[in-house]
PDB file of N, CA and C in Angstrom:
ATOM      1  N   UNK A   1      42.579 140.210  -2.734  1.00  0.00           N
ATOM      2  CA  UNK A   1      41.504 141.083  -2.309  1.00  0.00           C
ATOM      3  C   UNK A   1      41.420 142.269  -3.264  1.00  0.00           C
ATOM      4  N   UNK A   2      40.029 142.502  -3.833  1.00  0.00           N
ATOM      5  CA  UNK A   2      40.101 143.674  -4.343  1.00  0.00           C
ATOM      6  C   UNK A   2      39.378 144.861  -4.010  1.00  0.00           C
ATOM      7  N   UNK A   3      40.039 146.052  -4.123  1.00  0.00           N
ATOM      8  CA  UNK A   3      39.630 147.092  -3.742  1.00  0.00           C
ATOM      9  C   UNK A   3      38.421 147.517  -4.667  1.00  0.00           C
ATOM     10  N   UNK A   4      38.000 148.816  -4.361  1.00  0.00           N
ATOM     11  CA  UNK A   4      36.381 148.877  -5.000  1.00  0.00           C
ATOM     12  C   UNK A   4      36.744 149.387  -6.271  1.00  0.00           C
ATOM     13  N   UNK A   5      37.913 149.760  -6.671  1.00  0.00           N
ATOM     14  CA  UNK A   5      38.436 150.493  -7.868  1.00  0.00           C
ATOM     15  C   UNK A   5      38.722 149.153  -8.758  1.00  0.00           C
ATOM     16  N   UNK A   6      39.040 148.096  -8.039  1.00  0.00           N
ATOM     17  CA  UNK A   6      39.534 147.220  -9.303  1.00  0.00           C
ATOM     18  C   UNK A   6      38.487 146.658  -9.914  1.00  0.00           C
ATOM     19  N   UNK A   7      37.499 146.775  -8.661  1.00  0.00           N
ATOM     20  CA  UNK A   7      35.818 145.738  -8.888  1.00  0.00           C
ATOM     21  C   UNK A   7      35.038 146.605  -9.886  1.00  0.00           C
ATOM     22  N   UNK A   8      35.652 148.190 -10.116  1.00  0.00           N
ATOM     23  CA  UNK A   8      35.074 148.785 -10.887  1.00  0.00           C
ATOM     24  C   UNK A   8      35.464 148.780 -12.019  1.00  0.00           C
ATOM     25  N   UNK A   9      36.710 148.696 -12.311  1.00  0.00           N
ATOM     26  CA  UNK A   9      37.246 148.264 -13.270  1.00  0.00           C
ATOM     27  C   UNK A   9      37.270 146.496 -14.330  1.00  0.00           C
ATOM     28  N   UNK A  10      37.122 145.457 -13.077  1.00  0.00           N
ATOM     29  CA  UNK A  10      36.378 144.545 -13.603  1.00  0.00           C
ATOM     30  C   UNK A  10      35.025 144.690 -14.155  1.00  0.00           C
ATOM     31  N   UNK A  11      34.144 145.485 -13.833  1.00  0.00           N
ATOM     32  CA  UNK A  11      32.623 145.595 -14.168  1.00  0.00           C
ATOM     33  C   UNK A  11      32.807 146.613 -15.886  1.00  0.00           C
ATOM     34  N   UNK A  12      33.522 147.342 -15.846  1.00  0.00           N
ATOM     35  CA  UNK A  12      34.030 148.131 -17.091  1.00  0.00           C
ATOM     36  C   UNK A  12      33.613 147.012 -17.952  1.00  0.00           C
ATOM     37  N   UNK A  13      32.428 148.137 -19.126  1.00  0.00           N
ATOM     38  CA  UNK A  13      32.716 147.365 -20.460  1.00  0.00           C
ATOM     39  C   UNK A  13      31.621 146.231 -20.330  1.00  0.00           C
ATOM     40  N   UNK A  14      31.140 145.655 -19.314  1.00  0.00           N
ATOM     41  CA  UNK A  14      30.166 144.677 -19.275  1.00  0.00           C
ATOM     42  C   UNK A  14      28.864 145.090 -19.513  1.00  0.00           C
ATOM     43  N   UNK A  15      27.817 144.485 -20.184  1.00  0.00           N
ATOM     44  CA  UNK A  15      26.613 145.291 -20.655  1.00  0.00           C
ATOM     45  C   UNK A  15      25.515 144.548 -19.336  1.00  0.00           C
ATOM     46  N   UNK A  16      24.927 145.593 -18.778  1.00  0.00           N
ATOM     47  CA  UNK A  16      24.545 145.590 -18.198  1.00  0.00           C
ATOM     48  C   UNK A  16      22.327 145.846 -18.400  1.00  0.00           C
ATOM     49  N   UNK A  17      21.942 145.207 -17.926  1.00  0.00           N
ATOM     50  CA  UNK A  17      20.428 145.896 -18.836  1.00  0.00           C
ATOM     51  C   UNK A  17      20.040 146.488 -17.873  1.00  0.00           C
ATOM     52  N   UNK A  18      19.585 147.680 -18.131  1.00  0.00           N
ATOM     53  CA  UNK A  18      18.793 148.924 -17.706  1.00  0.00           C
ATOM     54  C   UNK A  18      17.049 148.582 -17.022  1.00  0.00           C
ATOM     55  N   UNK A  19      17.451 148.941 -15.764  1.00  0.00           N
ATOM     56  CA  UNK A  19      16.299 148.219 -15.442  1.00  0.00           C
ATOM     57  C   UNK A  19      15.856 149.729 -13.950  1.00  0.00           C
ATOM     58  N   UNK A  20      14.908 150.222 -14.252  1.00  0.00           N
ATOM     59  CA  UNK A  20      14.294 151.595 -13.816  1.00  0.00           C
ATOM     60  C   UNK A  20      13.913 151.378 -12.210  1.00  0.00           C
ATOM     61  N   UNK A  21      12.997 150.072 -12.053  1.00  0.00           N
ATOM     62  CA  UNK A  21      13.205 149.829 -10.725  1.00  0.00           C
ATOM     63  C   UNK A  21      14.365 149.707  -9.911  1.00  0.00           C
ATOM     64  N   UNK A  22      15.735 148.713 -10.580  1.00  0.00           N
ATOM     65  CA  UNK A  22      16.412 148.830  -9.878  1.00  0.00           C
ATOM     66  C   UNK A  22      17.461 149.925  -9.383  1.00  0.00           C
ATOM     67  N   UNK A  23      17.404 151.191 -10.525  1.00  0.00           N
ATOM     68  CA  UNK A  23      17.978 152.487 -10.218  1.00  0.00           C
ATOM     69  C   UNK A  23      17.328 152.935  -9.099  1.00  0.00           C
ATOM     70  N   UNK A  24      15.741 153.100  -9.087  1.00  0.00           N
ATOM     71  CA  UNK A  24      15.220 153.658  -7.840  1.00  0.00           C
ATOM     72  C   UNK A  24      15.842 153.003  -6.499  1.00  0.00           C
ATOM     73  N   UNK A  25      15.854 151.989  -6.573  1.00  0.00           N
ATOM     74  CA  UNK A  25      16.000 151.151  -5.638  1.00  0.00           C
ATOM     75  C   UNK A  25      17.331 151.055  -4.755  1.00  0.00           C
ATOM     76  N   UNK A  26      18.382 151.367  -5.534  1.00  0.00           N
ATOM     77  CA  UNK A  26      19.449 151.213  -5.093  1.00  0.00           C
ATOM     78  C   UNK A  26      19.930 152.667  -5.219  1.00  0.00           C
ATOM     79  N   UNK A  27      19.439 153.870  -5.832  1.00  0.00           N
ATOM     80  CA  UNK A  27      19.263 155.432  -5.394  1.00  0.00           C
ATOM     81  C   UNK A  27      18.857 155.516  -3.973  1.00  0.00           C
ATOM     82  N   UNK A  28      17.856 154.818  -3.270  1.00  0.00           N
ATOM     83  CA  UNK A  28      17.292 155.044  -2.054  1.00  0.00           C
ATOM     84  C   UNK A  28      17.839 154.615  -0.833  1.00  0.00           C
ATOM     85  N   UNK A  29      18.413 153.156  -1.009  1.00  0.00           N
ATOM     86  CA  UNK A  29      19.486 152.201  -0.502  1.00  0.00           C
ATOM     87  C   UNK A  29      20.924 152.817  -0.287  1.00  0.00           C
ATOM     88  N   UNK A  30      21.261 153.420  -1.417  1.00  0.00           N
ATOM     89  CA  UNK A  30      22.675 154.446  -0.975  1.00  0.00           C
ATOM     90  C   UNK A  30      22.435 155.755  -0.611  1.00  0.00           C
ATOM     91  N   UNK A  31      21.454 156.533  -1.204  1.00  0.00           N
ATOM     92  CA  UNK A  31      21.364 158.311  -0.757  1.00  0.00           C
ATOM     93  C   UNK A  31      20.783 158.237   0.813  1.00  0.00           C
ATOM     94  N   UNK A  32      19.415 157.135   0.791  1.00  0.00           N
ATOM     95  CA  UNK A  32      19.274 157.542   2.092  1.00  0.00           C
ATOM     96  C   UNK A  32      20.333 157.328   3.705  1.00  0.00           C
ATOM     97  N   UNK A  33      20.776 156.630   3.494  1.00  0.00           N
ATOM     98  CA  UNK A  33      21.951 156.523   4.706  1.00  0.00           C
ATOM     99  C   UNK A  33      22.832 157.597   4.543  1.00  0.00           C
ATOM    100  N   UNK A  34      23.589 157.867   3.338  1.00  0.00           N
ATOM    101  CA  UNK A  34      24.201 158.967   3.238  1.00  0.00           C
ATOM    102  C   UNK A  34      24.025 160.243   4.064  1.00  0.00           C
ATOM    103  N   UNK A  35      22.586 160.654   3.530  1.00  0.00           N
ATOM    104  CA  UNK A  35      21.474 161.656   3.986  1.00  0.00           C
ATOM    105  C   UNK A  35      21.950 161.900   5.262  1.00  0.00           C
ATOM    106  N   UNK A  36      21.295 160.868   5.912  1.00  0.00           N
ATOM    107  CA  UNK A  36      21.526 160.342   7.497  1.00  0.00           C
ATOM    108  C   UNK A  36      22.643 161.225   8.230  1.00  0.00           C
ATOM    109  N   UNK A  37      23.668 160.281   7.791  1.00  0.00           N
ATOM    110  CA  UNK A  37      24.876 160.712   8.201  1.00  0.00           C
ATOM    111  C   UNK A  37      25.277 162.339   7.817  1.00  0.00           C
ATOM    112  N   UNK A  38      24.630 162.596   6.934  1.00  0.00           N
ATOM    113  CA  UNK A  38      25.352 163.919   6.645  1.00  0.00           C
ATOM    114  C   UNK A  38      24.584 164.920   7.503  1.00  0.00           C
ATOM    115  N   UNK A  39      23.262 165.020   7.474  1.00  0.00           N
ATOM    116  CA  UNK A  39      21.971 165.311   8.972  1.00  0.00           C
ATOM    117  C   UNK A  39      23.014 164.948  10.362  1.00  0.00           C
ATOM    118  N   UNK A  40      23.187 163.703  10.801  1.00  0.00           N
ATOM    119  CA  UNK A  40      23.558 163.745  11.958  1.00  0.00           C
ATOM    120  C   UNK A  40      25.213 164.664  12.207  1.00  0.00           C
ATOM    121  N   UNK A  41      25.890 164.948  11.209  1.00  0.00           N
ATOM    122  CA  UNK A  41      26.989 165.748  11.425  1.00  0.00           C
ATOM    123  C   UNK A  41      26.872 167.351  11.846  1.00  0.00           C
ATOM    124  N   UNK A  42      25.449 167.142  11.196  1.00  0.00           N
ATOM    125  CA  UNK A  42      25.285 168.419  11.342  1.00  0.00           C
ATOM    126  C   UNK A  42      24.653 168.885  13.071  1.00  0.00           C
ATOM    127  N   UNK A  43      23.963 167.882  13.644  1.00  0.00           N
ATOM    128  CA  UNK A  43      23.250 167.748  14.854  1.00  0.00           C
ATOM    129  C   UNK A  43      24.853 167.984  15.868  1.00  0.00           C
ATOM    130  N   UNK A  44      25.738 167.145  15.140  1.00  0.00           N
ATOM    131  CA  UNK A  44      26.828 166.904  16.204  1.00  0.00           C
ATOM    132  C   UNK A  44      27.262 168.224  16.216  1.00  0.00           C
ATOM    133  N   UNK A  45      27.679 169.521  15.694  1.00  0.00           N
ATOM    134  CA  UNK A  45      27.939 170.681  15.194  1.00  0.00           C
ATOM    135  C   UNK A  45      27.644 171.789  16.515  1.00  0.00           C
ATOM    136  N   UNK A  46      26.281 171.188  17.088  1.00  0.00           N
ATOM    137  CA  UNK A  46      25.926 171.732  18.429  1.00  0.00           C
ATOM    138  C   UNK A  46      26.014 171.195  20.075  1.00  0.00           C
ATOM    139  N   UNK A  47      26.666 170.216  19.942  1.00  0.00           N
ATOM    140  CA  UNK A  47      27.699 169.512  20.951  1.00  0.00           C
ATOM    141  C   UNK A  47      28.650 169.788  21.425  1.00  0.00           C
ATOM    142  N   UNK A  48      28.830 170.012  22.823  1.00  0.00           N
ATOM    143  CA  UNK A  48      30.418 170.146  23.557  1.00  0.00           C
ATOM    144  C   UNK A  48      31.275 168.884  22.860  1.00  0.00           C
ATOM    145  N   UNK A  49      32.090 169.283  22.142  1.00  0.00           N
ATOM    146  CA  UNK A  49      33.084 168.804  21.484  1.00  0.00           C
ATOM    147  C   UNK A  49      34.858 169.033  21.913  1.00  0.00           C
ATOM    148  N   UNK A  50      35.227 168.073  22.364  1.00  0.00           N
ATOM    149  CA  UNK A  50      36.966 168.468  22.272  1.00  0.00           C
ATOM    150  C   UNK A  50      37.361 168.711  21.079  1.00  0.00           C
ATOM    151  N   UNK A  51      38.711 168.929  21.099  1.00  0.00           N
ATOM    152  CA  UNK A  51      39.256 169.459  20.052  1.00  0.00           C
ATOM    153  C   UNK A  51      39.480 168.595  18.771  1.00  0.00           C
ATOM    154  N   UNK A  52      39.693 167.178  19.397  1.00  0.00           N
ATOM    155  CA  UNK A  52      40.090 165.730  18.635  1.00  0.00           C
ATOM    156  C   UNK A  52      38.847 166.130  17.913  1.00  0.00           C
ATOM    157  N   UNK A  53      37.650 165.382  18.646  1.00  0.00           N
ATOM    158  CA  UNK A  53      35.955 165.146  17.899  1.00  0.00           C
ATOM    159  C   UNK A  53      35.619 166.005  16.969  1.00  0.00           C
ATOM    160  N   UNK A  54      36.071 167.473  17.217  1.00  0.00           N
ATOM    161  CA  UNK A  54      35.518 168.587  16.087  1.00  0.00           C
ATOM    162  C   UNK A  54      36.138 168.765  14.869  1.00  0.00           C
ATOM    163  N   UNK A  55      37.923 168.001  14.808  1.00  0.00           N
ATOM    164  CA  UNK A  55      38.727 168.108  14.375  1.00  0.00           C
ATOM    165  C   UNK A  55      38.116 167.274  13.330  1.00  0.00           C
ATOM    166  N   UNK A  56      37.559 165.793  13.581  1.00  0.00           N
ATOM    167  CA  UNK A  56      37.370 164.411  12.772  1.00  0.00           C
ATOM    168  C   UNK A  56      35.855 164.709  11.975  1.00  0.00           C
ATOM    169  N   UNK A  57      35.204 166.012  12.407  1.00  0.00           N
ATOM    170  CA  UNK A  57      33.767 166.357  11.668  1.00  0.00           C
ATOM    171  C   UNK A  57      34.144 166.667  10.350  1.00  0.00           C
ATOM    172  N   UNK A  58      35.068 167.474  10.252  1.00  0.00           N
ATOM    173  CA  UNK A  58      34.902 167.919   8.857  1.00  0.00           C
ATOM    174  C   UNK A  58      35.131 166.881   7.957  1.00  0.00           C
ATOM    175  N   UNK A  59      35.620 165.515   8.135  1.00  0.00           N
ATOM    176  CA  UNK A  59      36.160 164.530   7.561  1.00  0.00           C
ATOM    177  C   UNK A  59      34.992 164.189   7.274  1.00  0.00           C
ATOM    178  N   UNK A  60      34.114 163.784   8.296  1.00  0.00           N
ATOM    179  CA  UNK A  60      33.241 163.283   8.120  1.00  0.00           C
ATOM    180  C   UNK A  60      32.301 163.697   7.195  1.00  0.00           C
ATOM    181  N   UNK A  61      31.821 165.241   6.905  1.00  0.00           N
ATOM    182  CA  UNK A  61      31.176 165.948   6.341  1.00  0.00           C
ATOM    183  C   UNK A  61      31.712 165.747   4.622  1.00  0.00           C
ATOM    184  N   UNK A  62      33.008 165.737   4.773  1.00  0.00           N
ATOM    185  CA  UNK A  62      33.262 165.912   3.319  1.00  0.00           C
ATOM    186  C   UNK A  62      33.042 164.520   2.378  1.00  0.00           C
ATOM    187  N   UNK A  63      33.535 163.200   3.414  1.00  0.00           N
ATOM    188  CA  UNK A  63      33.647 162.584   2.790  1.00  0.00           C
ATOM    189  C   UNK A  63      31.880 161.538   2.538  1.00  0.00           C
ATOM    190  N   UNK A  64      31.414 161.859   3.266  1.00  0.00           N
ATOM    191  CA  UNK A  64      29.822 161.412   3.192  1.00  0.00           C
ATOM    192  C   UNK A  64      29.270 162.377   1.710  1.00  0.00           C
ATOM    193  N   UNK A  65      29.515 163.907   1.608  1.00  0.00           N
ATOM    194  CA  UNK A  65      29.616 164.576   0.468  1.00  0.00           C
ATOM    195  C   UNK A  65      29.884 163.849  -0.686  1.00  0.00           C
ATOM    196  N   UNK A  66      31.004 163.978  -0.896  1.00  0.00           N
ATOM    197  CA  UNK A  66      31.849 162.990  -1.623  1.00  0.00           C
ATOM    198  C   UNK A  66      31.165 161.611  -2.420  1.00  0.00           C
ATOM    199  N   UNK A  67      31.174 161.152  -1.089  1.00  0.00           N
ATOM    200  CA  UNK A  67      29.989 159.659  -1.068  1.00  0.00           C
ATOM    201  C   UNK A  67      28.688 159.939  -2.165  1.00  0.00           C
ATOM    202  N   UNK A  68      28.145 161.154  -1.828  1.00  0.00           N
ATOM    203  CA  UNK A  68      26.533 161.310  -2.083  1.00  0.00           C
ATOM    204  C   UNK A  68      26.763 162.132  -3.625  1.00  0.00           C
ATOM    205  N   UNK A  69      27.890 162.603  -3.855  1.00  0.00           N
ATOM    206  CA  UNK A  69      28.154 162.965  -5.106  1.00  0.00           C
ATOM    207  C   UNK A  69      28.347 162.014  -6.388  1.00  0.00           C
ATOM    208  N   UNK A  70      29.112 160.976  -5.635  1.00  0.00           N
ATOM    209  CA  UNK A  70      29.549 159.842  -6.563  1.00  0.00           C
ATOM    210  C   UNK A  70      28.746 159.554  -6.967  1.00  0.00           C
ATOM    211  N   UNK A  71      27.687 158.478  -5.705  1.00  0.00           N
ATOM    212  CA  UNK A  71      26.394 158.103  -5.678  1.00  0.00           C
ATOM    213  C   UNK A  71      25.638 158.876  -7.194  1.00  0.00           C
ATOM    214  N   UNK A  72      25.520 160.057  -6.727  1.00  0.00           N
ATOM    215  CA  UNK A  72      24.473 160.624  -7.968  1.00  0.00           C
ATOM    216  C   UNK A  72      24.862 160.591  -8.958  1.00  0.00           C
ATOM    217  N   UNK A  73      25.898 160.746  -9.301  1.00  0.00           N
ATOM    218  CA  UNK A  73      26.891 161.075 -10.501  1.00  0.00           C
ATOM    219  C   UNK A  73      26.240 159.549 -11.046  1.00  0.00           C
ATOM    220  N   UNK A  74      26.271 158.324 -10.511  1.00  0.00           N
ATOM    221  CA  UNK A  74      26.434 157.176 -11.266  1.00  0.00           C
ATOM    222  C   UNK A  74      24.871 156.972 -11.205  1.00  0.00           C
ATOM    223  N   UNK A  75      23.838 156.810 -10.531  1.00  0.00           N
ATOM    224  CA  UNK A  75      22.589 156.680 -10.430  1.00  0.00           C
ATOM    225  C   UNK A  75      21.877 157.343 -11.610  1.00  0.00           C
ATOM    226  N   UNK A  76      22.079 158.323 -11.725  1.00  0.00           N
ATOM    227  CA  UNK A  76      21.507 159.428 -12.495  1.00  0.00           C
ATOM    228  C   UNK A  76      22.166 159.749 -14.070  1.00  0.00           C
TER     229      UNK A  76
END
């Protein structure tokens, strides 16, 4: 089984052709869910929350971040 690091590392180095639709396409396919999720963390923010649930937000926040950084970093 490989992890997404090795699959990235298999793809290393392979020429790939540049194709403008499919950047849009798969920019919209990953940012918009991202989006989503990072919007709904924020909705959750105004919720009676225990201590556990409020504890597991910031995780959530950072790592959807994270997510949407990569994302751009490689799209763009």
């Amino acid at each position: 089984m490989y992890t997404s690091l090795q699959a990235l590392e298999r793809t290393r180095g392979k020429q790939t052709t540049y194709n403008p639709w499919n950047q849009k396409f798969i920019s919209h396919e990953l940012r918009s869910p991202l989006h989503g999720i990072l919007r709904r963390s924020q909705l959750v923010h105004d919720m009676q929350l225990n201590s556990l649930q409020r504890g597991v937000l910031p995780t959530i926040e950072s790592c959807g971040q994270t997510l949407l950084t990569i994302t751009s970093s490689i799209i763009f």
